[in-house]
Each structure stands twice: as structure tokens, then as C-alpha cells.
PDB file of N, CA and C in Angstrom:
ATOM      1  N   UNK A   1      -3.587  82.819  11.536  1.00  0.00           N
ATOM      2  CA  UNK A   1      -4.555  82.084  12.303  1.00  0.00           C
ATOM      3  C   UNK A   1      -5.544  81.428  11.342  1.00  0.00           C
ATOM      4  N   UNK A   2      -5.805  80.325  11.376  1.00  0.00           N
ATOM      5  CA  UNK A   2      -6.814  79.060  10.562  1.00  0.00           C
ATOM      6  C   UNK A   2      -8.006  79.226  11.401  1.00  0.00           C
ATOM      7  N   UNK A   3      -9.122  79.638  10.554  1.00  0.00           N
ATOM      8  CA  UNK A   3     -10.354  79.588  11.073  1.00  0.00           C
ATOM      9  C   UNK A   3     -11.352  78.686  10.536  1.00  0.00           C
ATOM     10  N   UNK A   4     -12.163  77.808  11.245  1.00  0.00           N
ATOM     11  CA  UNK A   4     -13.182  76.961  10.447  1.00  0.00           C
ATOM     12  C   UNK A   4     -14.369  77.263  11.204  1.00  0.00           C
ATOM     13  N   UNK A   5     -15.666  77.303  10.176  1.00  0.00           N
ATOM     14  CA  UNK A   5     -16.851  76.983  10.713  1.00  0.00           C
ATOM     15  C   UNK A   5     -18.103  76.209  10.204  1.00  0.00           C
ATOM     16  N   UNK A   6     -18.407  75.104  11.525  1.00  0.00           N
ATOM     17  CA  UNK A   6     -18.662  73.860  11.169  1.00  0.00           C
ATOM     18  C   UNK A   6     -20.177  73.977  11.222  1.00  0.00           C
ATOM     19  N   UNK A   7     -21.221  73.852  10.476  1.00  0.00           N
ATOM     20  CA  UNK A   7     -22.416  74.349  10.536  1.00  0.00           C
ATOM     21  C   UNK A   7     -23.531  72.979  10.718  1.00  0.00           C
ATOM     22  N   UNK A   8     -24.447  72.992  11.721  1.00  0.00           N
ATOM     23  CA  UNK A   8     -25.281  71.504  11.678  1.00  0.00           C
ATOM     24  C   UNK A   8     -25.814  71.118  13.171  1.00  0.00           C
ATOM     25  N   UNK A   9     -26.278  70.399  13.657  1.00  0.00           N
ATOM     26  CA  UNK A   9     -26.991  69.842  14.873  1.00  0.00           C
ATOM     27  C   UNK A   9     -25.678  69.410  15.861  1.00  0.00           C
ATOM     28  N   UNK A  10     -25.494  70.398  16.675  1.00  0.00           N
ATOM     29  CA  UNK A  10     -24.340  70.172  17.717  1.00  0.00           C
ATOM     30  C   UNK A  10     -24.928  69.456  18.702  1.00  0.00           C
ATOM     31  N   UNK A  11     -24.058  68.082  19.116  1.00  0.00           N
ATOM     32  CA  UNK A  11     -24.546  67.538  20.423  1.00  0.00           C
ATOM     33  C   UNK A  11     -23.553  67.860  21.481  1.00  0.00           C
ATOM     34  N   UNK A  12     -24.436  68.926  22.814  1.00  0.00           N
ATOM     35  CA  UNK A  12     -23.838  68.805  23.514  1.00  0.00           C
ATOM     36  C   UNK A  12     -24.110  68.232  24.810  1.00  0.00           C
ATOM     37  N   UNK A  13     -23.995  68.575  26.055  1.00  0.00           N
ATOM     38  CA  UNK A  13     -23.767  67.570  27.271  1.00  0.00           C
ATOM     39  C   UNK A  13     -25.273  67.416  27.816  1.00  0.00           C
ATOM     40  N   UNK A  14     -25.825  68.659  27.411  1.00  0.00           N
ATOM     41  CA  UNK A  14     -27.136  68.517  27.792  1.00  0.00           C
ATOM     42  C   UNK A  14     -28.145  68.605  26.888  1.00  0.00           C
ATOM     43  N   UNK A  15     -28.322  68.712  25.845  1.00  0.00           N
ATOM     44  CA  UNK A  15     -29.289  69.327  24.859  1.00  0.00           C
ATOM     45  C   UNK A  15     -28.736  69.084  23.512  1.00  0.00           C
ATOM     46  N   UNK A  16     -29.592  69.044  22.556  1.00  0.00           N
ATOM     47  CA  UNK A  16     -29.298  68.885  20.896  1.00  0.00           C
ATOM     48  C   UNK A  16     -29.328  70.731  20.478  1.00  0.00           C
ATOM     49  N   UNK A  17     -28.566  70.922  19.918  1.00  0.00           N
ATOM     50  CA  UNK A  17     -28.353  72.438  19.302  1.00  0.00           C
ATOM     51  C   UNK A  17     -29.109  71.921  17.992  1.00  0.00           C
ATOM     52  N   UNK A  18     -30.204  72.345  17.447  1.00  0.00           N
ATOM     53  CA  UNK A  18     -30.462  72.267  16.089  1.00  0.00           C
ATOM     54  C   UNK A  18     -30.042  73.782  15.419  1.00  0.00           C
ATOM     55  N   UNK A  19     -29.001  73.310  14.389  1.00  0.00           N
ATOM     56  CA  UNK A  19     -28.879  75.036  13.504  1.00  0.00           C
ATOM     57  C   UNK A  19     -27.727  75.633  14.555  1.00  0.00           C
ATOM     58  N   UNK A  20     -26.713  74.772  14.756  1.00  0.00           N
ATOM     59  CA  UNK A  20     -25.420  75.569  15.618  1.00  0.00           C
ATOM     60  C   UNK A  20     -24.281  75.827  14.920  1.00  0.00           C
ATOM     61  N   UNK A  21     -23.677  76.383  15.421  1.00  0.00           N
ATOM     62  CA  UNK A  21     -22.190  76.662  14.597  1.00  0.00           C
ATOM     63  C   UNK A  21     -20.505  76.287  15.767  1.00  0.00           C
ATOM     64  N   UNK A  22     -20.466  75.526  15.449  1.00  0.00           N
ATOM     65  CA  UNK A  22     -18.801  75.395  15.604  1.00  0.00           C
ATOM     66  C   UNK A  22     -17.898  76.234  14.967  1.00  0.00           C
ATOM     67  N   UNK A  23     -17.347  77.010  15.751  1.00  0.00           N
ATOM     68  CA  UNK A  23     -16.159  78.072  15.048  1.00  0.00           C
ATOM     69  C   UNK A  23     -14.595  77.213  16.018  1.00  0.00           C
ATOM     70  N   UNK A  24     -14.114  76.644  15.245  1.00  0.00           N
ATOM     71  CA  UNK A  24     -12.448  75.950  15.209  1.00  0.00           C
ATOM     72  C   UNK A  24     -11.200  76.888  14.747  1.00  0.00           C
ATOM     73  N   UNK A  25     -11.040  77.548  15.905  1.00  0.00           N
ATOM     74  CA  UNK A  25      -9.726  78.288  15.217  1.00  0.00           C
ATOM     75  C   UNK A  25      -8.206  78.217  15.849  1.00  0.00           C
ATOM     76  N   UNK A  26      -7.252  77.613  15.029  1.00  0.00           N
ATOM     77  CA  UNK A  26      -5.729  77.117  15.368  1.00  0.00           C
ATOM     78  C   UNK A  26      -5.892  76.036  15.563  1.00  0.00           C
ATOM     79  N   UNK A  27      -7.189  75.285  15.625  1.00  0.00           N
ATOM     80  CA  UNK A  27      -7.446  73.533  15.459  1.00  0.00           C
ATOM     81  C   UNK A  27      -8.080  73.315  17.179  1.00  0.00           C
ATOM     82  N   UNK A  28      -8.219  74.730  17.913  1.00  0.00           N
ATOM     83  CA  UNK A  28      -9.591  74.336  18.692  1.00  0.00           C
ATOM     84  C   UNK A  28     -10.538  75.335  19.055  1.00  0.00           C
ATOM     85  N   UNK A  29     -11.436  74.570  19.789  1.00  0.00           N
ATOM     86  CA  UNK A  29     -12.740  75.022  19.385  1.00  0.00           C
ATOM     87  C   UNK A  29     -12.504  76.308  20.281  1.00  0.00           C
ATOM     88  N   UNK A  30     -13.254  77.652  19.517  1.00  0.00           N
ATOM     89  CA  UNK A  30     -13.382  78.765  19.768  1.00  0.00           C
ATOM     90  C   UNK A  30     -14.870  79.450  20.688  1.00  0.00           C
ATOM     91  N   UNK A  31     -15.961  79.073  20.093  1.00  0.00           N
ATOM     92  CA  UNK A  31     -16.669  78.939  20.304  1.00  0.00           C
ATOM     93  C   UNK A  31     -18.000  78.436  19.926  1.00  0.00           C
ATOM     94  N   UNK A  32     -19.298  77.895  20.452  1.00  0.00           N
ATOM     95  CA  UNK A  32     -20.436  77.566  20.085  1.00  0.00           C
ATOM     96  C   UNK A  32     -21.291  78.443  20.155  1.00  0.00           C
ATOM     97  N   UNK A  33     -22.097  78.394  19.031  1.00  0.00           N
ATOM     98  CA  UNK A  33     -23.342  79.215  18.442  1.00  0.00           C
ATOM     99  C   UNK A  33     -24.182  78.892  18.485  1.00  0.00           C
ATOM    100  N   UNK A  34     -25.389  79.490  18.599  1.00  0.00           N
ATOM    101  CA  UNK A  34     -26.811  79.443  17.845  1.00  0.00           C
ATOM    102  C   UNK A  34     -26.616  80.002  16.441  1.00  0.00           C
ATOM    103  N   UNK A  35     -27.371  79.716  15.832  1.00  0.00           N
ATOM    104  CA  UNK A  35     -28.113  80.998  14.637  1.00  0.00           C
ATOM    105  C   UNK A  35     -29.288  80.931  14.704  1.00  0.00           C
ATOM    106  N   UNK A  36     -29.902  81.901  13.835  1.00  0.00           N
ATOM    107  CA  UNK A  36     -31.000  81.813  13.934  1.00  0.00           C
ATOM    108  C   UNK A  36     -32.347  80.776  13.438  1.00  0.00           C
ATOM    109  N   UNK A  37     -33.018  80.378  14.471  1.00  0.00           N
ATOM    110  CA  UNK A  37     -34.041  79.130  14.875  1.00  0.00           C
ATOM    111  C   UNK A  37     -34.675  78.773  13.469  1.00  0.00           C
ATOM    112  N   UNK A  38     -35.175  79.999  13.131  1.00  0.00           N
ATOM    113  CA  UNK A  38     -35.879  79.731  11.832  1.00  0.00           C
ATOM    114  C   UNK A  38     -34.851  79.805  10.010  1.00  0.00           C
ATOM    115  N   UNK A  39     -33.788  79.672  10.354  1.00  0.00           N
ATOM    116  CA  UNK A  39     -32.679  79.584   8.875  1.00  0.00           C
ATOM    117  C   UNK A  39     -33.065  77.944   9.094  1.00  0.00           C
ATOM    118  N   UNK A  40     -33.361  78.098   7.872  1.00  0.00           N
ATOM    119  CA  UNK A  40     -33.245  76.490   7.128  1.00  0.00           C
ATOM    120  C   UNK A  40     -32.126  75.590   6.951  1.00  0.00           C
ATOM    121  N   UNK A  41     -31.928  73.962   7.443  1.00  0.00           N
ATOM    122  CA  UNK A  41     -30.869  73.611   7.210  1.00  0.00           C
ATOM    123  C   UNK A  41     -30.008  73.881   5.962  1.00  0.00           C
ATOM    124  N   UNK A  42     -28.761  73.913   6.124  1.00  0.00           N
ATOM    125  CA  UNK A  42     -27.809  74.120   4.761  1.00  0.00           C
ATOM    126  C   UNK A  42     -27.402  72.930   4.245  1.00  0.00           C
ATOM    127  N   UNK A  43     -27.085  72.682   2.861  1.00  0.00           N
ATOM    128  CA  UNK A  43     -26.411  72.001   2.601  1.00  0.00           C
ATOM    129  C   UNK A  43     -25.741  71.270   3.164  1.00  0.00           C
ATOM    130  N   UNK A  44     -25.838  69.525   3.108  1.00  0.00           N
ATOM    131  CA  UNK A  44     -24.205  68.869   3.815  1.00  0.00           C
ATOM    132  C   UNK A  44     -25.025  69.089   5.278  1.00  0.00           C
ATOM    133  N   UNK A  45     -25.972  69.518   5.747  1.00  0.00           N
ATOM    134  CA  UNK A  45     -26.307  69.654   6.981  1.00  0.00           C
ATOM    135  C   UNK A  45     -25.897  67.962   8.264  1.00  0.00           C
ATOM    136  N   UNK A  46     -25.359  68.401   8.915  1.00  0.00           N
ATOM    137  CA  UNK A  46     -24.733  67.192   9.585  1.00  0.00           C
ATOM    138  C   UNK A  46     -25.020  67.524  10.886  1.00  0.00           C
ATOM    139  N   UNK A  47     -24.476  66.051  11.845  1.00  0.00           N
ATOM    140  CA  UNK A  47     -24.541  66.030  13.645  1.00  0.00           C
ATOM    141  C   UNK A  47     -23.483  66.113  13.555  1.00  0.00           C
ATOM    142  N   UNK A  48     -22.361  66.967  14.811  1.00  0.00           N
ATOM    143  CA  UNK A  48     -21.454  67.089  14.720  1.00  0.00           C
ATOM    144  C   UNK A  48     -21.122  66.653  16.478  1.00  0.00           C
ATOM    145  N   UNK A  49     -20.332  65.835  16.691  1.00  0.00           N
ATOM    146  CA  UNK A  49     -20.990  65.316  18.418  1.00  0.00           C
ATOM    147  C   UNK A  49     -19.251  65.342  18.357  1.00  0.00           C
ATOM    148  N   UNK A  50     -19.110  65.520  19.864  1.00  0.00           N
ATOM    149  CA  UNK A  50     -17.661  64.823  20.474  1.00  0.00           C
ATOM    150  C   UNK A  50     -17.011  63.590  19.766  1.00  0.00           C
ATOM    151  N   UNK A  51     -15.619  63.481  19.514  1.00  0.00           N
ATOM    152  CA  UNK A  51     -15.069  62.110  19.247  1.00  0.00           C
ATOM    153  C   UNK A  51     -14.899  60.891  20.866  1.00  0.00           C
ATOM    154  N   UNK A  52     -15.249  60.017  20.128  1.00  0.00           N
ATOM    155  CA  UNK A  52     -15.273  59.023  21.135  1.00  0.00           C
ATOM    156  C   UNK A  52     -13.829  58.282  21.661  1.00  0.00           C
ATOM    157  N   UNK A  53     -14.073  58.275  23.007  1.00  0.00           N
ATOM    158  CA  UNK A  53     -12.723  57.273  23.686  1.00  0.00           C
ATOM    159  C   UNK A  53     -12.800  55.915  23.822  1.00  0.00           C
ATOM    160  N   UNK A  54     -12.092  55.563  23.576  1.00  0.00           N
ATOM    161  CA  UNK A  54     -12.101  53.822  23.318  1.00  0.00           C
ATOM    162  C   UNK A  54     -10.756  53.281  25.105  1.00  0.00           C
ATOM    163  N   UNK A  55     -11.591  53.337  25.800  1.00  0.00           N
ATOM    164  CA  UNK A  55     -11.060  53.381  27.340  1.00  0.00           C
ATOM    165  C   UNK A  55     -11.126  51.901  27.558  1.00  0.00           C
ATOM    166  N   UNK A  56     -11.830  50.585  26.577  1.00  0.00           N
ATOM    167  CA  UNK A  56     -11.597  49.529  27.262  1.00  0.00           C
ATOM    168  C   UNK A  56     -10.253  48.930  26.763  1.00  0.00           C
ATOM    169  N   UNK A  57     -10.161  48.948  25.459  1.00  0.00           N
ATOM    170  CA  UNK A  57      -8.621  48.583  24.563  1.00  0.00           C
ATOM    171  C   UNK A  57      -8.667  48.020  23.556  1.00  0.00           C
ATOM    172  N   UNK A  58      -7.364  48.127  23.077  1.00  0.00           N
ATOM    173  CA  UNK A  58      -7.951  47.971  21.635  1.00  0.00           C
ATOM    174  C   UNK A  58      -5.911  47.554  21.314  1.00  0.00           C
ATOM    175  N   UNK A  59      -6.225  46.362  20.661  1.00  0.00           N
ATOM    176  CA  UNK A  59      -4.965  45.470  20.420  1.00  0.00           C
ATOM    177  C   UNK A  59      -4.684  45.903  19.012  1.00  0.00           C
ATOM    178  N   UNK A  60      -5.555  46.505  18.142  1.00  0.00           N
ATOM    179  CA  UNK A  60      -5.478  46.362  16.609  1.00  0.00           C
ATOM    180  C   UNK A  60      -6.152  46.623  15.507  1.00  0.00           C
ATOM    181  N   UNK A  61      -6.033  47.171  14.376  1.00  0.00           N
ATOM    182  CA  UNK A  61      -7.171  47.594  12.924  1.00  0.00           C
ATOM    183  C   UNK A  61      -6.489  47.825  11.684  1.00  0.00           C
ATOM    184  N   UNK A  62      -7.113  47.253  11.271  1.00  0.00           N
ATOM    185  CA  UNK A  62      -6.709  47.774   9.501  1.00  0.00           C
ATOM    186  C   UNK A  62      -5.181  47.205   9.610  1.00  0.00           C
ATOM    187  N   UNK A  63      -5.329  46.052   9.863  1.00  0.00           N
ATOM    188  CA  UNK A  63      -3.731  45.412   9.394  1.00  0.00           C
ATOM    189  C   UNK A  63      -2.604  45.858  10.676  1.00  0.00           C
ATOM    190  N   UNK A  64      -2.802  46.624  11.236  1.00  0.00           N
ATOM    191  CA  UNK A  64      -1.440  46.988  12.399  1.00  0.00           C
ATOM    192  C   UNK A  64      -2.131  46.277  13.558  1.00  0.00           C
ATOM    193  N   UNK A  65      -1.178  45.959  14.364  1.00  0.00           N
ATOM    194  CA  UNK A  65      -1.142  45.587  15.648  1.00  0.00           C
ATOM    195  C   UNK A  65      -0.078  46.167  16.695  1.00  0.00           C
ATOM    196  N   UNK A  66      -1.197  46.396  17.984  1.00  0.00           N
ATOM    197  CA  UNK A  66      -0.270  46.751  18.949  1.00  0.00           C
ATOM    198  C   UNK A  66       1.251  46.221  19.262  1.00  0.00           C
ATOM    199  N   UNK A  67       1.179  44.556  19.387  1.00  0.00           N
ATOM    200  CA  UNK A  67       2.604  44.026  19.946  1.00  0.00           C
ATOM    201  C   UNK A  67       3.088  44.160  18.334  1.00  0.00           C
ATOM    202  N   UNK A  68       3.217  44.993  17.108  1.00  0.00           N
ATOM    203  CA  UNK A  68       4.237  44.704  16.224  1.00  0.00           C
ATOM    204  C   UNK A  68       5.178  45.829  16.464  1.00  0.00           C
ATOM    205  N   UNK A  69       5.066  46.566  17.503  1.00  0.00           N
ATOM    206  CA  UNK A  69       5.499  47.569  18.193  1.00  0.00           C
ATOM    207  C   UNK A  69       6.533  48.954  17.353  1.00  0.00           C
ATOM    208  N   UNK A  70       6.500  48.381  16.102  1.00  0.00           N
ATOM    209  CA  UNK A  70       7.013  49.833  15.597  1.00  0.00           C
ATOM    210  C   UNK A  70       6.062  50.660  16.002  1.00  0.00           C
ATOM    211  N   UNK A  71       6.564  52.113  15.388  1.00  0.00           N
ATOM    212  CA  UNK A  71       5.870  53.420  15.903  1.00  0.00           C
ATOM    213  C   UNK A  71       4.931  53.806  14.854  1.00  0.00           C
ATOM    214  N   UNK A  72       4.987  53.225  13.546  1.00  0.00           N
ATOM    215  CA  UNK A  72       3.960  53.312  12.626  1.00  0.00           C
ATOM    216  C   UNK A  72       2.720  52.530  12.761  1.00  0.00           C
ATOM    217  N   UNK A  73       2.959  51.765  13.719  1.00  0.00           N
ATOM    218  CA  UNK A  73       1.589  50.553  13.686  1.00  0.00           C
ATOM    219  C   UNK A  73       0.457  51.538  14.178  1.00  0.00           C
ATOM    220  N   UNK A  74       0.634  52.499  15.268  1.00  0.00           N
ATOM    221  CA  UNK A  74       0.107  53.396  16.395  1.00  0.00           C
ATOM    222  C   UNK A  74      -0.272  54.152  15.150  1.00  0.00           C
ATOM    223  N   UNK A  75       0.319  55.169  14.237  1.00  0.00           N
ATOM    224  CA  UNK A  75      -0.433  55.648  13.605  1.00  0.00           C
ATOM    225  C   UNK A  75      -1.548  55.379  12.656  1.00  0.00           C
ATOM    226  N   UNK A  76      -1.173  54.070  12.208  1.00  0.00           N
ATOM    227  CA  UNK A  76      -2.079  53.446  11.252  1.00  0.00           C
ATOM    228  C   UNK A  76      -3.210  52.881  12.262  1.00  0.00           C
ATOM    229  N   UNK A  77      -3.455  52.963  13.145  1.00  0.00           N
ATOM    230  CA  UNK A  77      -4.426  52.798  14.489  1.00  0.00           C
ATOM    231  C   UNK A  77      -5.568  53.709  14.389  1.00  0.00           C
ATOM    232  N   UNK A  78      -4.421  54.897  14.838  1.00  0.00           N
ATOM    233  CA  UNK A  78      -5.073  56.025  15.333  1.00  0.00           C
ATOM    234  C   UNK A  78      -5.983  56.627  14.247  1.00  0.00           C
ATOM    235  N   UNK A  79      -5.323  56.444  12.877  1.00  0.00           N
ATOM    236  CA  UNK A  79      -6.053  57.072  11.429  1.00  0.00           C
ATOM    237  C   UNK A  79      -7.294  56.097  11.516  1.00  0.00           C
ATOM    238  N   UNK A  80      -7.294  55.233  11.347  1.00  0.00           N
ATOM    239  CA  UNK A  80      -7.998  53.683  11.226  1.00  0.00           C
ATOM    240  C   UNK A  80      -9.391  54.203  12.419  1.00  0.00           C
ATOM    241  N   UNK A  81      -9.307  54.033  13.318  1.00  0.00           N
ATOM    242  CA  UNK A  81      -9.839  54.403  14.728  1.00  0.00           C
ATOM    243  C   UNK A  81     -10.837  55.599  14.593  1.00  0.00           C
ATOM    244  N   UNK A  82      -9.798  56.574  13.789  1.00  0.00           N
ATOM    245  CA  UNK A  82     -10.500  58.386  13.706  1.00  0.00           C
ATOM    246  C   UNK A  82     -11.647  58.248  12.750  1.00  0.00           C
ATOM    247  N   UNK A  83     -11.267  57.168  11.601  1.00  0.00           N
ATOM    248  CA  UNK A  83     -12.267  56.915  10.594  1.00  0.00           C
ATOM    249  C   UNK A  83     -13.539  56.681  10.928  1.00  0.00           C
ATOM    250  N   UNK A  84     -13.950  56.264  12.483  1.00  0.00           N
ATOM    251  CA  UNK A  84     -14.811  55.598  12.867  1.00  0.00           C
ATOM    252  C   UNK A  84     -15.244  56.278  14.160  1.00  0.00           C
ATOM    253  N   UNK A  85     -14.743  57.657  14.417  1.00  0.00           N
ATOM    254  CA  UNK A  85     -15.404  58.817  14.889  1.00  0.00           C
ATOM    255  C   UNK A  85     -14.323  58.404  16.810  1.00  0.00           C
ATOM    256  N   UNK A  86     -13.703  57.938  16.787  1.00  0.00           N
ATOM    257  CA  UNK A  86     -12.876  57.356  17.831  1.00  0.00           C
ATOM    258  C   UNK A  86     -10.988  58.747  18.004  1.00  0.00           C
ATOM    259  N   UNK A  87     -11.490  59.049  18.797  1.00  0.00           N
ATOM    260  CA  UNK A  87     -10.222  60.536  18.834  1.00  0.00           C
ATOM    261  C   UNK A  87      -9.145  60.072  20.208  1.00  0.00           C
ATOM    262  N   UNK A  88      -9.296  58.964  21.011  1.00  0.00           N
ATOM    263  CA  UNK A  88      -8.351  58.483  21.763  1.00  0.00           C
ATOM    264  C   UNK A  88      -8.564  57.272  22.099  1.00  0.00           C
ATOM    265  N   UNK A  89      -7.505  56.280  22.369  1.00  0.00           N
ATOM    266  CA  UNK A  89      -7.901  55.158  22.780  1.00  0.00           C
ATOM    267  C   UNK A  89      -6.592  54.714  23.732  1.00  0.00           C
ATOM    268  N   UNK A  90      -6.765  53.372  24.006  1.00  0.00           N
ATOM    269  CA  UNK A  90      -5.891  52.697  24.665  1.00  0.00           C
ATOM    270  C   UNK A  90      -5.237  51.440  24.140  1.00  0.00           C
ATOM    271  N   UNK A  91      -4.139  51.928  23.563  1.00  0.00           N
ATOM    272  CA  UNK A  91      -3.109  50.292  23.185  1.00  0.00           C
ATOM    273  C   UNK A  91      -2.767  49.821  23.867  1.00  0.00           C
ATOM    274  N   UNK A  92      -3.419  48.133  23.615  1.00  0.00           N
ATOM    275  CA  UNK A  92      -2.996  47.199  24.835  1.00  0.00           C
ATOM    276  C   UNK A  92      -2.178  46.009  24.125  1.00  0.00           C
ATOM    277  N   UNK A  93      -1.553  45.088  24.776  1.00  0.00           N
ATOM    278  CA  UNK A  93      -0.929  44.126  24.905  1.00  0.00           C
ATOM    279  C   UNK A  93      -2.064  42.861  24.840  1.00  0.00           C
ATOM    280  N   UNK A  94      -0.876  41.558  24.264  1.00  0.00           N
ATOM    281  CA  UNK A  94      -1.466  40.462  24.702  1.00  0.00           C
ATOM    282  C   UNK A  94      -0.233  39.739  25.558  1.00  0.00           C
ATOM    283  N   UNK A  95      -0.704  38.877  26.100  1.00  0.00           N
ATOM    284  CA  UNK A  95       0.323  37.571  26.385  1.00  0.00           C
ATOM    285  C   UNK A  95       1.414  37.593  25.354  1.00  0.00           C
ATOM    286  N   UNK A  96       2.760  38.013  26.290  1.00  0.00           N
ATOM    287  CA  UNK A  96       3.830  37.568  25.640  1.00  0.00           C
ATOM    288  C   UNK A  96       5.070  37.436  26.747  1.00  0.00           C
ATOM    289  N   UNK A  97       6.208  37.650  25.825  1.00  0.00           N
ATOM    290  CA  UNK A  97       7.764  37.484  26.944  1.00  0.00           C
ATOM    291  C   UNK A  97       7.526  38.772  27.327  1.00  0.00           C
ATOM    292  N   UNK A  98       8.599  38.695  28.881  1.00  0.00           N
ATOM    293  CA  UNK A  98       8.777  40.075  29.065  1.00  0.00           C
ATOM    294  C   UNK A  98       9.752  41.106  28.101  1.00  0.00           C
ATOM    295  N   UNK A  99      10.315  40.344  27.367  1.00  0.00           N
ATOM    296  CA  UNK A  99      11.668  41.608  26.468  1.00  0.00           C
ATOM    297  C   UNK A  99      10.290  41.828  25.528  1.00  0.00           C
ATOM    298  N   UNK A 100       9.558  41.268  24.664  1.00  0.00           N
ATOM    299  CA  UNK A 100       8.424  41.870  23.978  1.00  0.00           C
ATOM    300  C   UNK A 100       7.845  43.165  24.297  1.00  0.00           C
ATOM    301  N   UNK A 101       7.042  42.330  25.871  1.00  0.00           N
ATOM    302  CA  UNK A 101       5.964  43.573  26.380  1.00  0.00           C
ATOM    303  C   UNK A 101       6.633  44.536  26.350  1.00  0.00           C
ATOM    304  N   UNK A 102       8.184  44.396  26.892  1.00  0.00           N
ATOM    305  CA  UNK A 102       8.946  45.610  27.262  1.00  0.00           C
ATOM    306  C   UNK A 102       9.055  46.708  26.266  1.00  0.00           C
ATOM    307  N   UNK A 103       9.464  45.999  24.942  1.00  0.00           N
ATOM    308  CA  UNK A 103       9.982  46.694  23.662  1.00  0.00           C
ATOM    309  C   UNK A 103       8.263  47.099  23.434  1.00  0.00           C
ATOM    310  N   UNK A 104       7.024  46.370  23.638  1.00  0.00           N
ATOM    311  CA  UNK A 104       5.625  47.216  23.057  1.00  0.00           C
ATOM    312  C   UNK A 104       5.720  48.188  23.742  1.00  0.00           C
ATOM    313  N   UNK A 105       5.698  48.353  25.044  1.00  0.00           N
ATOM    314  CA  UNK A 105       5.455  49.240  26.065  1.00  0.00           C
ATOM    315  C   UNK A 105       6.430  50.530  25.663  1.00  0.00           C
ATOM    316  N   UNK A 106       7.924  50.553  25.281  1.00  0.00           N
ATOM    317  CA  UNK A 106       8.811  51.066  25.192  1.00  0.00           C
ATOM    318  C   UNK A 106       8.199  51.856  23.892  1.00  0.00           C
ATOM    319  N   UNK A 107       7.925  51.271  22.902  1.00  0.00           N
ATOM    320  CA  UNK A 107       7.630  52.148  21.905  1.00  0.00           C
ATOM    321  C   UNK A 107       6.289  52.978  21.954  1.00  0.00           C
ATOM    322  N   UNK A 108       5.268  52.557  22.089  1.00  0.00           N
ATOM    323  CA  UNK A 108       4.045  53.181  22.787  1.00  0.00           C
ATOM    324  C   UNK A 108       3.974  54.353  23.800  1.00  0.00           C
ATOM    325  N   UNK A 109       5.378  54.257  24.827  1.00  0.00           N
ATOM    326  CA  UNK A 109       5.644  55.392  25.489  1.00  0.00           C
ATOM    327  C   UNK A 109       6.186  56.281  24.715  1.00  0.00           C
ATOM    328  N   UNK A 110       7.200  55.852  23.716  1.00  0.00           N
ATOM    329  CA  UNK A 110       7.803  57.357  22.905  1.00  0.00           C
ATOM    330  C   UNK A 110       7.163  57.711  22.355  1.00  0.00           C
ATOM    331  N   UNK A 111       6.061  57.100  21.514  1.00  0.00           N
ATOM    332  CA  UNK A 111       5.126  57.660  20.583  1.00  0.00           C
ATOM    333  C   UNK A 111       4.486  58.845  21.262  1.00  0.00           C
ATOM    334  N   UNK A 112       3.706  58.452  22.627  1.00  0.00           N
ATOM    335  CA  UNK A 112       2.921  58.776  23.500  1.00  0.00           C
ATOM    336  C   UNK A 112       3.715  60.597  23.619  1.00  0.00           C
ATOM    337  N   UNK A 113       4.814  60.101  24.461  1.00  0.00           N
ATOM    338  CA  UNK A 113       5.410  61.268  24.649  1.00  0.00           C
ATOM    339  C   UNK A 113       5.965  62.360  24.200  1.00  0.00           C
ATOM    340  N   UNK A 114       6.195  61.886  22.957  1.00  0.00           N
ATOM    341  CA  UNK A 114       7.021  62.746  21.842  1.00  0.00           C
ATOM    342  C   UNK A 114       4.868  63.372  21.198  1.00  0.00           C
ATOM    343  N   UNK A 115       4.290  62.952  21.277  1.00  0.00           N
ATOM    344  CA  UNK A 115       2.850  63.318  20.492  1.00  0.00           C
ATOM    345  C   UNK A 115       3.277  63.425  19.336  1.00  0.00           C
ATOM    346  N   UNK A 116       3.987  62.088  18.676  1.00  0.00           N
ATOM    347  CA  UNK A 116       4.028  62.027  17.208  1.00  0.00           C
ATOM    348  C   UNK A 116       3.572  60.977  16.451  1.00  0.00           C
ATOM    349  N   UNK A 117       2.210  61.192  16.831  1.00  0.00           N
ATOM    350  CA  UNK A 117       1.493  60.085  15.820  1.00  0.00           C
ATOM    351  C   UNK A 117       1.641  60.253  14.730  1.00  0.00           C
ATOM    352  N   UNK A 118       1.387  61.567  13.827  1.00  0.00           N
ATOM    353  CA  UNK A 118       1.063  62.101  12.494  1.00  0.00           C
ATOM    354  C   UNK A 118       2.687  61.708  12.015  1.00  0.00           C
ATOM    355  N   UNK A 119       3.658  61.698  12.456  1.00  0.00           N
ATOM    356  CA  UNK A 119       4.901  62.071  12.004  1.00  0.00           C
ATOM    357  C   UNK A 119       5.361  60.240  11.805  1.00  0.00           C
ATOM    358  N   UNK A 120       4.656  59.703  12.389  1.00  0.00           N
ATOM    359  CA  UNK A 120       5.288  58.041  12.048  1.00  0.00           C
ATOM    360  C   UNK A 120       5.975  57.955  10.962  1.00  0.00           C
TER     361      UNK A 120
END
């Protein structure tokens, strides 16, 4: 079992945690902490907030594009995207033929389904 703990100003749904702890173990979150009020920030002290969804769309970054529809374009997206604090989004289309959209759509679903971004 992989354990991490992420130390710094947790934002959560209602309130700023100043001095919280994120404990990440098997790659999710285990639980949230206090410590104690008066320990001084640490080192590297950081905000550590939710990753953001990108729900309106997003055609493209860092050189890949959605309609070039291999299955590597999606990962070089998703890395691209994560860089910029973004943990899901939505690949969209532009204007094209239907055998195109078909073949974007087609590959975007296997990616999707198989959950093999990392493996492109």
C-alpha cells in the first residue's frame, strides 16, 4: 500500500483549512486533517484545492488536437491540461465529414472506455 501526505492550506467546500493534511493512500484520498493551529507553516507550504473540470470543451493544447483522432493526441491533452491544475475535461469536435466525426468520436470512445490515457 502507497501512502502520501500532502501538508498546506486545504480548500474545501466550505472553509479554508489553514495547516491541513491530506493523507492519499493507493492514489485516493484517505483522509483530511487538522494539525495543530499553532505549528508553523512547513516548508514548500502550499494550497492544495480540487482539480478543475473543463465542462465547456476543449478542441486542443500543446500541439494535439481533438479531430487528429489518434489515441495519443487525448493523452498529450490530458498531461497538457493536468499541467494547468485541470483533472477532466471534454473533447470536442469541429465541423467536419461525417466518416471524420465518426472516426474522432470512435477513438475518443475507446480511449474513454478502455481508461487508457497513461498507456497511449
Amino acid at each position: 500500500m502507497s501512502r502520501q501526505i500532502l501538508r498546506g492550506t486545504l480548500v474545501l467546500p466550505d472553509r479554508l483549512l489553514e495547516g491541513g493534511r491530506l493523507v492519499i493512500e493507493d492514489g485516493v484520498i484517505a483522509a483530511v486533517e487538522a494539525t495543530a493551529a499553532h505549528s508553523a507553516p512547513e516548508p514548500g507550504h502550499c494550497l492544495i484545492a480540487p482539480g478543475f473540470i473543463d465542462l465547456l470543451h476543449v478542441h486542443g493544447i500543446a500541439g494535439a488536437d481533438t479531430m487528429a483522432a489518434p489515441k495519443g493526441s487525448l493523452a498529450v491533452m490530458a498531461r497538457a491540461l493536468a499541467g494547468h491544475g485541470v483533472t477532466g475535461f471534454l473533447p470536442t469536435t469541429v465541423t467536419a465529414g461525417l466518416d471524420h466525426l465518426a472516426a474522432v468520436i470512435g477513438a475518443v470512445h475507446g480511449v474513454v472506455a478502455a481508461n487508457d490515457f497513461a498507456n497511449q
